[in-house]
Every structure is written in structure tokens, then in C-alpha cells.
PDB file of N, CA and C in Angstrom:
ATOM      1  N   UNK A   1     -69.793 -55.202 118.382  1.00  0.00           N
ATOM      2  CA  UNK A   1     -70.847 -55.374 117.410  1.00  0.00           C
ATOM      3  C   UNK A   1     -70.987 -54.083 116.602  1.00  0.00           C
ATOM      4  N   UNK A   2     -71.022 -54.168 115.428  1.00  0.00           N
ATOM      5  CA  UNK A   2     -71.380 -53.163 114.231  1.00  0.00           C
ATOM      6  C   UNK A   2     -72.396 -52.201 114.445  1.00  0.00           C
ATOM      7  N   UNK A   3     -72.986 -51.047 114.305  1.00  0.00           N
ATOM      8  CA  UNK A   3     -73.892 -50.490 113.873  1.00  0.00           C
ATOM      9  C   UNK A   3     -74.465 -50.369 112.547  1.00  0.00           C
ATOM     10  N   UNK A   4     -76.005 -50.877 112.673  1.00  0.00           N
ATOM     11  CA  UNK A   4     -76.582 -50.853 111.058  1.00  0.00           C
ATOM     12  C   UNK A   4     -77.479 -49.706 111.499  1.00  0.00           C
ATOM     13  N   UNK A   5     -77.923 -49.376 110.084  1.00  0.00           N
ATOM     14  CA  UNK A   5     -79.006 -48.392 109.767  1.00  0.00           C
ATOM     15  C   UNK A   5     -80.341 -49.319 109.007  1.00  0.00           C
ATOM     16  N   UNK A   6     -81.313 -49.301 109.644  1.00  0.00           N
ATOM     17  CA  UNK A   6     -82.465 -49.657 108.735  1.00  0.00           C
ATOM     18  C   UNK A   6     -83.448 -49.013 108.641  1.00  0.00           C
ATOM     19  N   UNK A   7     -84.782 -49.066 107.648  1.00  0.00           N
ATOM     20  CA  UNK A   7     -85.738 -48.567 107.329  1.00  0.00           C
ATOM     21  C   UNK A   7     -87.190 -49.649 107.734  1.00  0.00           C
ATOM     22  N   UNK A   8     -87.987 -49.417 108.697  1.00  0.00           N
ATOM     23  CA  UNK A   8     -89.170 -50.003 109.119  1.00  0.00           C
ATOM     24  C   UNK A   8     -90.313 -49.683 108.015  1.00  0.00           C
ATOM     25  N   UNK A   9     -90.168 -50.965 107.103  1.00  0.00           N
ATOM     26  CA  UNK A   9     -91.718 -50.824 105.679  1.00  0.00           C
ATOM     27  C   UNK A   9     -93.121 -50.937 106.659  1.00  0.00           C
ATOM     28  N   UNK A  10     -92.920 -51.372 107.767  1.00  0.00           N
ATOM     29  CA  UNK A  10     -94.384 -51.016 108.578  1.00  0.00           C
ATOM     30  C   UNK A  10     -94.886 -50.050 109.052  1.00  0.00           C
ATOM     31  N   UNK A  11     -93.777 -49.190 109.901  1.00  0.00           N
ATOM     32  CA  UNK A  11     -94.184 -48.217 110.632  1.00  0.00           C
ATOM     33  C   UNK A  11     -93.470 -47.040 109.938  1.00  0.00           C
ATOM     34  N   UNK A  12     -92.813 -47.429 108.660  1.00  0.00           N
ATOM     35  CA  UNK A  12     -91.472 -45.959 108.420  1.00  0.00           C
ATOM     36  C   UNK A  12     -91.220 -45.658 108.962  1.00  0.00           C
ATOM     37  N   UNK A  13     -90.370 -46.257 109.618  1.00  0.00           N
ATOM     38  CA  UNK A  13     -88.974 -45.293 110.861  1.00  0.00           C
ATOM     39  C   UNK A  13     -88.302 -45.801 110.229  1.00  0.00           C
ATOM     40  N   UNK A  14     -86.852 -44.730 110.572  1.00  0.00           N
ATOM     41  CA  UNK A  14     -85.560 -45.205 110.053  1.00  0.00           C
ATOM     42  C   UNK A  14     -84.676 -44.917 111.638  1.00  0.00           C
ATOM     43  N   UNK A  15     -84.030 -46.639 112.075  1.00  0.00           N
ATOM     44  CA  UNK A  15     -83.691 -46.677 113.253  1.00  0.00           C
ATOM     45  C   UNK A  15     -82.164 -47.576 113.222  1.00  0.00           C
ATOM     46  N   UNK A  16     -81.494 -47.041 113.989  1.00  0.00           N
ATOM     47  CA  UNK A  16     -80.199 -47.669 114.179  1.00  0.00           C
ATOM     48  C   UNK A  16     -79.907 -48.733 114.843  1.00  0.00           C
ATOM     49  N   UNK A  17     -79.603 -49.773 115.050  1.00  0.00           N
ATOM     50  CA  UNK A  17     -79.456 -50.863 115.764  1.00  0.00           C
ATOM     51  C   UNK A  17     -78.069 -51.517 115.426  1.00  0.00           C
ATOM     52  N   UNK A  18     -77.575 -51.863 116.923  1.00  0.00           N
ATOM     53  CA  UNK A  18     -76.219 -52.444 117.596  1.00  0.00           C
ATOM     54  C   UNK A  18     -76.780 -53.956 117.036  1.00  0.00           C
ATOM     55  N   UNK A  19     -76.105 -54.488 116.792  1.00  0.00           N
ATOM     56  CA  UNK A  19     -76.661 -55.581 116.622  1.00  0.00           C
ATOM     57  C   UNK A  19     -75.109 -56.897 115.391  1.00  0.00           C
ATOM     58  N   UNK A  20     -74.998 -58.147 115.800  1.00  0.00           N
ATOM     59  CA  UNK A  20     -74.555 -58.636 114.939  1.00  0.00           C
ATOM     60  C   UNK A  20     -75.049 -58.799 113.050  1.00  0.00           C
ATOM     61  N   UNK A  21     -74.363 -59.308 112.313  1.00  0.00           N
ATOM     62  CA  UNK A  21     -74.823 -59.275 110.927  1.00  0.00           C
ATOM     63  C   UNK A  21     -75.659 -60.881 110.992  1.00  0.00           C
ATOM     64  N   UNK A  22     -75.544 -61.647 111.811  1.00  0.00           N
ATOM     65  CA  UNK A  22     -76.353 -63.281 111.367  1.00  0.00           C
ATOM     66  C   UNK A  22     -77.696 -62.506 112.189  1.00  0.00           C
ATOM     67  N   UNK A  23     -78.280 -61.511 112.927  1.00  0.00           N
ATOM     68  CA  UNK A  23     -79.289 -61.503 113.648  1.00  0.00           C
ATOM     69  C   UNK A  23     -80.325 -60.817 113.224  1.00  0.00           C
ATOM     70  N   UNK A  24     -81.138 -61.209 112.893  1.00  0.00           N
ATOM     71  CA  UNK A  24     -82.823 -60.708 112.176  1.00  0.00           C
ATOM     72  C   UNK A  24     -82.927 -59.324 113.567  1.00  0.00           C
ATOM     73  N   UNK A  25     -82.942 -58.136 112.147  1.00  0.00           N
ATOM     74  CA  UNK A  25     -83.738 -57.177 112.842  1.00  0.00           C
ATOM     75  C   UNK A  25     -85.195 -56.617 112.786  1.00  0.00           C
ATOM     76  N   UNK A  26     -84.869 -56.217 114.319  1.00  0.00           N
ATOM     77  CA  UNK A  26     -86.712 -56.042 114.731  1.00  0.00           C
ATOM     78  C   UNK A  26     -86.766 -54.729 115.227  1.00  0.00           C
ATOM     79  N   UNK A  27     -87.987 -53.796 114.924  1.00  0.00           N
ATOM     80  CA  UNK A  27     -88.132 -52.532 115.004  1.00  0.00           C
ATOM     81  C   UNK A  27     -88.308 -51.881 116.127  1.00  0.00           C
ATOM     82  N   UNK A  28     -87.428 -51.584 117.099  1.00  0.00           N
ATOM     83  CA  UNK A  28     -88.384 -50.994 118.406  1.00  0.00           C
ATOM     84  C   UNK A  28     -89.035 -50.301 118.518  1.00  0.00           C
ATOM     85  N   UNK A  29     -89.801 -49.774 117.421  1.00  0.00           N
ATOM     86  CA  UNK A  29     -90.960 -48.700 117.170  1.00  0.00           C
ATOM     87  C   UNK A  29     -92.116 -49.081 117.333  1.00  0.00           C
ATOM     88  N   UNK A  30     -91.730 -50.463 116.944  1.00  0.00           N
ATOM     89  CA  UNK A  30     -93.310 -51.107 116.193  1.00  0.00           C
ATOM     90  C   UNK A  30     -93.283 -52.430 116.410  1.00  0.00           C
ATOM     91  N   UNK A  31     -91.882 -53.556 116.538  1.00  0.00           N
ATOM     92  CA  UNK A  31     -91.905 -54.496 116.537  1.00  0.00           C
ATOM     93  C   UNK A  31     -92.197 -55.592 115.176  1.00  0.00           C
ATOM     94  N   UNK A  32     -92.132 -54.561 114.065  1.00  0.00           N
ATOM     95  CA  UNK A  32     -92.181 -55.304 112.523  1.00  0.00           C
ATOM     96  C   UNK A  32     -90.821 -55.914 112.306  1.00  0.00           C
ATOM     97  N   UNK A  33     -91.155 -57.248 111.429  1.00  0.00           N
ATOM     98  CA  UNK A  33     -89.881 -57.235 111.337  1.00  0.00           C
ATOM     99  C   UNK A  33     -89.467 -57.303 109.670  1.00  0.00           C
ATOM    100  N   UNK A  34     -90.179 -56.366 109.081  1.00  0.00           N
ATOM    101  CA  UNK A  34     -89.793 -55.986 108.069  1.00  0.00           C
ATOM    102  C   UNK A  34     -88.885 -54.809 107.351  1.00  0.00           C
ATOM    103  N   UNK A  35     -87.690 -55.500 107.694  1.00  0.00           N
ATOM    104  CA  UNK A  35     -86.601 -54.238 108.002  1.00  0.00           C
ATOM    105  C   UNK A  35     -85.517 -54.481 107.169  1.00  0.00           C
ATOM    106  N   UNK A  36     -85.264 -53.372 106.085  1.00  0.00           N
ATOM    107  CA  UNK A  36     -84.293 -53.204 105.113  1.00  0.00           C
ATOM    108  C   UNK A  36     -83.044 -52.422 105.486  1.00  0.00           C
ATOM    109  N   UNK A  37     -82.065 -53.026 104.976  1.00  0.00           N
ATOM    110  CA  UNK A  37     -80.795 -52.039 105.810  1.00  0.00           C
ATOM    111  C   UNK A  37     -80.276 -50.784 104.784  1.00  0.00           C
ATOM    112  N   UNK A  38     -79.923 -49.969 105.714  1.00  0.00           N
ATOM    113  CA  UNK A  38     -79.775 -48.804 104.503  1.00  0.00           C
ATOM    114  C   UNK A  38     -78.017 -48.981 104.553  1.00  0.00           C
ATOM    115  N   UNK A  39     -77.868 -47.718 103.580  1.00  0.00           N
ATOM    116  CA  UNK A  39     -76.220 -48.069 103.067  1.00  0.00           C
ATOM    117  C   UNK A  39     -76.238 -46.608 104.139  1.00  0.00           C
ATOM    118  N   UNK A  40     -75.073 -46.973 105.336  1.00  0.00           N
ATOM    119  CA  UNK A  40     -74.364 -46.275 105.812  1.00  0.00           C
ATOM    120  C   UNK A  40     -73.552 -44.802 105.348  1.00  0.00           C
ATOM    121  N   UNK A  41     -73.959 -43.690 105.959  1.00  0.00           N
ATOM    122  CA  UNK A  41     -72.635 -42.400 105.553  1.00  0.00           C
ATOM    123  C   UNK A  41     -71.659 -42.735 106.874  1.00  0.00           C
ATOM    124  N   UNK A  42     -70.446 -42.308 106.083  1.00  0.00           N
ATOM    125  CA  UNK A  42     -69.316 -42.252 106.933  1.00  0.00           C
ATOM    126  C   UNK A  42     -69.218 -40.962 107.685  1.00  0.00           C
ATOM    127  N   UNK A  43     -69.001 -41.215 108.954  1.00  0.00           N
ATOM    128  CA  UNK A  43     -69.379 -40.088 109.675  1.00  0.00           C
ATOM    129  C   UNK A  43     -67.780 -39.082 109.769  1.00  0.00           C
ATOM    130  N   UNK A  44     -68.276 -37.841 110.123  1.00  0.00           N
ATOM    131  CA  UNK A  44     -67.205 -37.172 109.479  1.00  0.00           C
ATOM    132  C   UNK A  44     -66.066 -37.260 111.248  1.00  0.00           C
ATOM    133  N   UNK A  45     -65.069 -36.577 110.962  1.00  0.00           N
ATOM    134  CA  UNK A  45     -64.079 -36.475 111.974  1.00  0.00           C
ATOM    135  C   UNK A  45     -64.445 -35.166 112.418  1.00  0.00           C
ATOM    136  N   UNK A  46     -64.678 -35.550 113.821  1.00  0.00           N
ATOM    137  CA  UNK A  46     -65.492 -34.377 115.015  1.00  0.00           C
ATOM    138  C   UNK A  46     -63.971 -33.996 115.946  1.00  0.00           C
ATOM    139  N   UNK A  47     -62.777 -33.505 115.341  1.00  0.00           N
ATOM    140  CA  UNK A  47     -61.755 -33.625 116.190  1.00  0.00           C
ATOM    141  C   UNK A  47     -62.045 -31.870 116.409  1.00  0.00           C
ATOM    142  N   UNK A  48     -63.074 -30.733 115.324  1.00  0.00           N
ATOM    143  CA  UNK A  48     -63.201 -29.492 115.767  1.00  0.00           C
ATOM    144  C   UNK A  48     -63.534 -29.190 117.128  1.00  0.00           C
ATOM    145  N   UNK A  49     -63.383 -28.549 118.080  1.00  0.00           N
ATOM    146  CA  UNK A  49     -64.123 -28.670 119.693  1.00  0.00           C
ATOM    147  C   UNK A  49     -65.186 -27.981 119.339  1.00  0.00           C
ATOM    148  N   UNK A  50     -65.100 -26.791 118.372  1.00  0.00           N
ATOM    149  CA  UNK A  50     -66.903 -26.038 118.210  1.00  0.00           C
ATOM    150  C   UNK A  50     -67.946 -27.027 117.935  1.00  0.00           C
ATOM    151  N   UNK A  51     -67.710 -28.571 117.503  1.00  0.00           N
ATOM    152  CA  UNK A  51     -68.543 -29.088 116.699  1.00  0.00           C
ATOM    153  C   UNK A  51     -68.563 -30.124 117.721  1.00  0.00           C
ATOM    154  N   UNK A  52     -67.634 -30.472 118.115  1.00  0.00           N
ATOM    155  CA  UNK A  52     -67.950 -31.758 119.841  1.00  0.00           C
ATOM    156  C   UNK A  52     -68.630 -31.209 120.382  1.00  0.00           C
ATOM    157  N   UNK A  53     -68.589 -29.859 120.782  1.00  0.00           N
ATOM    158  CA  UNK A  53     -68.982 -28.691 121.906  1.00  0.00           C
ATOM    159  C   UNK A  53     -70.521 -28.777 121.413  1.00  0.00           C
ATOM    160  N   UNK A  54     -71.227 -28.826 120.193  1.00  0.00           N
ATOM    161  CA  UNK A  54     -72.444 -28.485 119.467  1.00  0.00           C
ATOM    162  C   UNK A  54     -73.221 -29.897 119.853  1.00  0.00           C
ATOM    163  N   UNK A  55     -72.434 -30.730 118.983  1.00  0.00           N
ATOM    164  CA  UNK A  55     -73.253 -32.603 119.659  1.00  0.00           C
ATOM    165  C   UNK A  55     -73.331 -33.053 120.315  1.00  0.00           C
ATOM    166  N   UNK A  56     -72.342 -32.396 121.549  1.00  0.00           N
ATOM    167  CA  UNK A  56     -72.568 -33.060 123.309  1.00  0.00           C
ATOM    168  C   UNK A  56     -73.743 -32.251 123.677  1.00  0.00           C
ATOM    169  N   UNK A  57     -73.908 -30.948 123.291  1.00  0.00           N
ATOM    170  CA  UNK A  57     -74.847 -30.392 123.481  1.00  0.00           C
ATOM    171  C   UNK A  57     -76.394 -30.612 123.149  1.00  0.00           C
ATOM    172  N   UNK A  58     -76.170 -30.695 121.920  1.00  0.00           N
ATOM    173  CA  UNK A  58     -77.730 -31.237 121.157  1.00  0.00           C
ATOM    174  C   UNK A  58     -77.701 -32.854 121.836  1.00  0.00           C
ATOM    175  N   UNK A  59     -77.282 -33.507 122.068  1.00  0.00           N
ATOM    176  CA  UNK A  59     -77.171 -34.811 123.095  1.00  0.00           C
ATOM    177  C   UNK A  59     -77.635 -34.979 124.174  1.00  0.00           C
ATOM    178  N   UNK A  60     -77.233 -34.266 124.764  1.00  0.00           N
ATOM    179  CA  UNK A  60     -77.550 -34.018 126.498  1.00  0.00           C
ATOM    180  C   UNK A  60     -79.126 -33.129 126.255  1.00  0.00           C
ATOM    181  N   UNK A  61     -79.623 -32.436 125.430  1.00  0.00           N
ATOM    182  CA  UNK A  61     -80.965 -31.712 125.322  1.00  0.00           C
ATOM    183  C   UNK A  61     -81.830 -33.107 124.869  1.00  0.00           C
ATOM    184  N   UNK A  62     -81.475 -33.618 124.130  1.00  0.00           N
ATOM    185  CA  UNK A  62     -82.555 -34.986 123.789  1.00  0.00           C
ATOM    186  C   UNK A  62     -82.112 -36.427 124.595  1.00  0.00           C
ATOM    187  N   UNK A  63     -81.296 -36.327 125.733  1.00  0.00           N
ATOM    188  CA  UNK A  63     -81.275 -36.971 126.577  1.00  0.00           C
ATOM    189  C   UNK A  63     -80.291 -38.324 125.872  1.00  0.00           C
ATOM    190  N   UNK A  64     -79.551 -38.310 125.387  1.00  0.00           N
ATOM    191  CA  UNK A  64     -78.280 -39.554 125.278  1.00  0.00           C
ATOM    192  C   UNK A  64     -77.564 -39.229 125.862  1.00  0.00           C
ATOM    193  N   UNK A  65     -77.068 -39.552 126.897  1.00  0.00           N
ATOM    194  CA  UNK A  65     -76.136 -39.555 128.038  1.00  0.00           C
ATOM    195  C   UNK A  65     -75.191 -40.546 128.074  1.00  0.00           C
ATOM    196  N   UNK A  66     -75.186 -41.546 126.963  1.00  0.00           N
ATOM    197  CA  UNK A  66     -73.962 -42.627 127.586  1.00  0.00           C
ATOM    198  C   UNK A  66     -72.786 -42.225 127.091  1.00  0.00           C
ATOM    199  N   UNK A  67     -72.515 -41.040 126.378  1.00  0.00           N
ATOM    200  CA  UNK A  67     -71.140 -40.954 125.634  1.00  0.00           C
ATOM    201  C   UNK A  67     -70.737 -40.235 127.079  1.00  0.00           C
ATOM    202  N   UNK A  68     -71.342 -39.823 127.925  1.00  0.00           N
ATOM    203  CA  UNK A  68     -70.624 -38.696 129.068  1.00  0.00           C
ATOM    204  C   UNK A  68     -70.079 -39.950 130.164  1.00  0.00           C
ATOM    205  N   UNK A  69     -68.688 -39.331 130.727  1.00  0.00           N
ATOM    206  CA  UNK A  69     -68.563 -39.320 131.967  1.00  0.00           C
ATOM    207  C   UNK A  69     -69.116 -39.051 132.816  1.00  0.00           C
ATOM    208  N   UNK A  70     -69.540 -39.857 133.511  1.00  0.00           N
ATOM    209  CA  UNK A  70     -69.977 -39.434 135.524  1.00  0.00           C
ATOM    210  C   UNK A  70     -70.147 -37.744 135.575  1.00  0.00           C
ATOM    211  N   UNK A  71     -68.731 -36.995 135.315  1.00  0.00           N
ATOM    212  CA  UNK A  71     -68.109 -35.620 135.546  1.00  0.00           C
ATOM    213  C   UNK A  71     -68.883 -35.180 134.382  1.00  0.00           C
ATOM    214  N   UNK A  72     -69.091 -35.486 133.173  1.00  0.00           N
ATOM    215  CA  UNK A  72     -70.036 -34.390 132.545  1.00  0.00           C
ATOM    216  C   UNK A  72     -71.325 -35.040 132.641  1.00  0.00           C
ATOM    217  N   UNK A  73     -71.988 -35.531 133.669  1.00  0.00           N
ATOM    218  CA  UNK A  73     -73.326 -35.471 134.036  1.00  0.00           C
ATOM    219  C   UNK A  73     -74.393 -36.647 133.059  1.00  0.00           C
ATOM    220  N   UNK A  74     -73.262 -37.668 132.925  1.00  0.00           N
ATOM    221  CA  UNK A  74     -73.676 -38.842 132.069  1.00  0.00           C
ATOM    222  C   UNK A  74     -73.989 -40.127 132.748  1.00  0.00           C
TER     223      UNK A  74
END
């Protein structure tokens, strides 16, 4: 399943959601379901290790853990 980007006109959040394209999205902020999709940036190529090394980091401090292995404490 795709990743979209949308914008919540109820609560203004702007939140990411896994989700198919036929499926009405709903805000887990707020539960509005007045939700506009934004136009995607292409994310850049993280093949630098200073810059993997930086986002596993800032990751693991705000607690997303599913990109880790078991072995890096995921």
C-alpha cells in the first residue's frame, strides 16, 4: 500500500497515512474526516552513512523503531 500525505481542515495536522487510494481518509488526531491530500516530495537518496547515521538517530530519540532490527534495538 502507498503512502499519502494529507492536511486535517479540522484539527490542522498534516499526517501521513499507509493506506489504499479507493479508502476515505480519517485523521488520527482528531478523527475528522475532512482530509485533503497533499502533493508528495520525493524523498532524497540516504545511501550517505553520515545522513542514515543522523535519521536512525533522530528516530530512535522520538521513538519509531520499526525500521530497526531486533540488533539495533527495534
Amino acid at each position: 500500500m502507498p503512502l499519502f500525505s494529507f492536511h486535517c481542515a479540522t484539527c490542522d495536522k498534516d499526517v501521513e497515512l499507509l493506506m489504499r487510494l479507493s479508502d476515505t481518509p480519517i485523521c488520527p488526531a482528531c478523527g475528522g474526516k475532512e482530509m485533503h491530500r497533499l502533493l508528495s516530495r520525493v524523498a532524497p537518496d540516504l545511501k550517505t552513512p553520515g545522513l542514515m547515521k543522523a535519521a536512525r538517530a533522530q528516530a530512535r530519540r522520538e521513538g519509531h523503531t520499526s525500521n530497526f532490527s531486533r540488533s539495533e534495538g527495534g
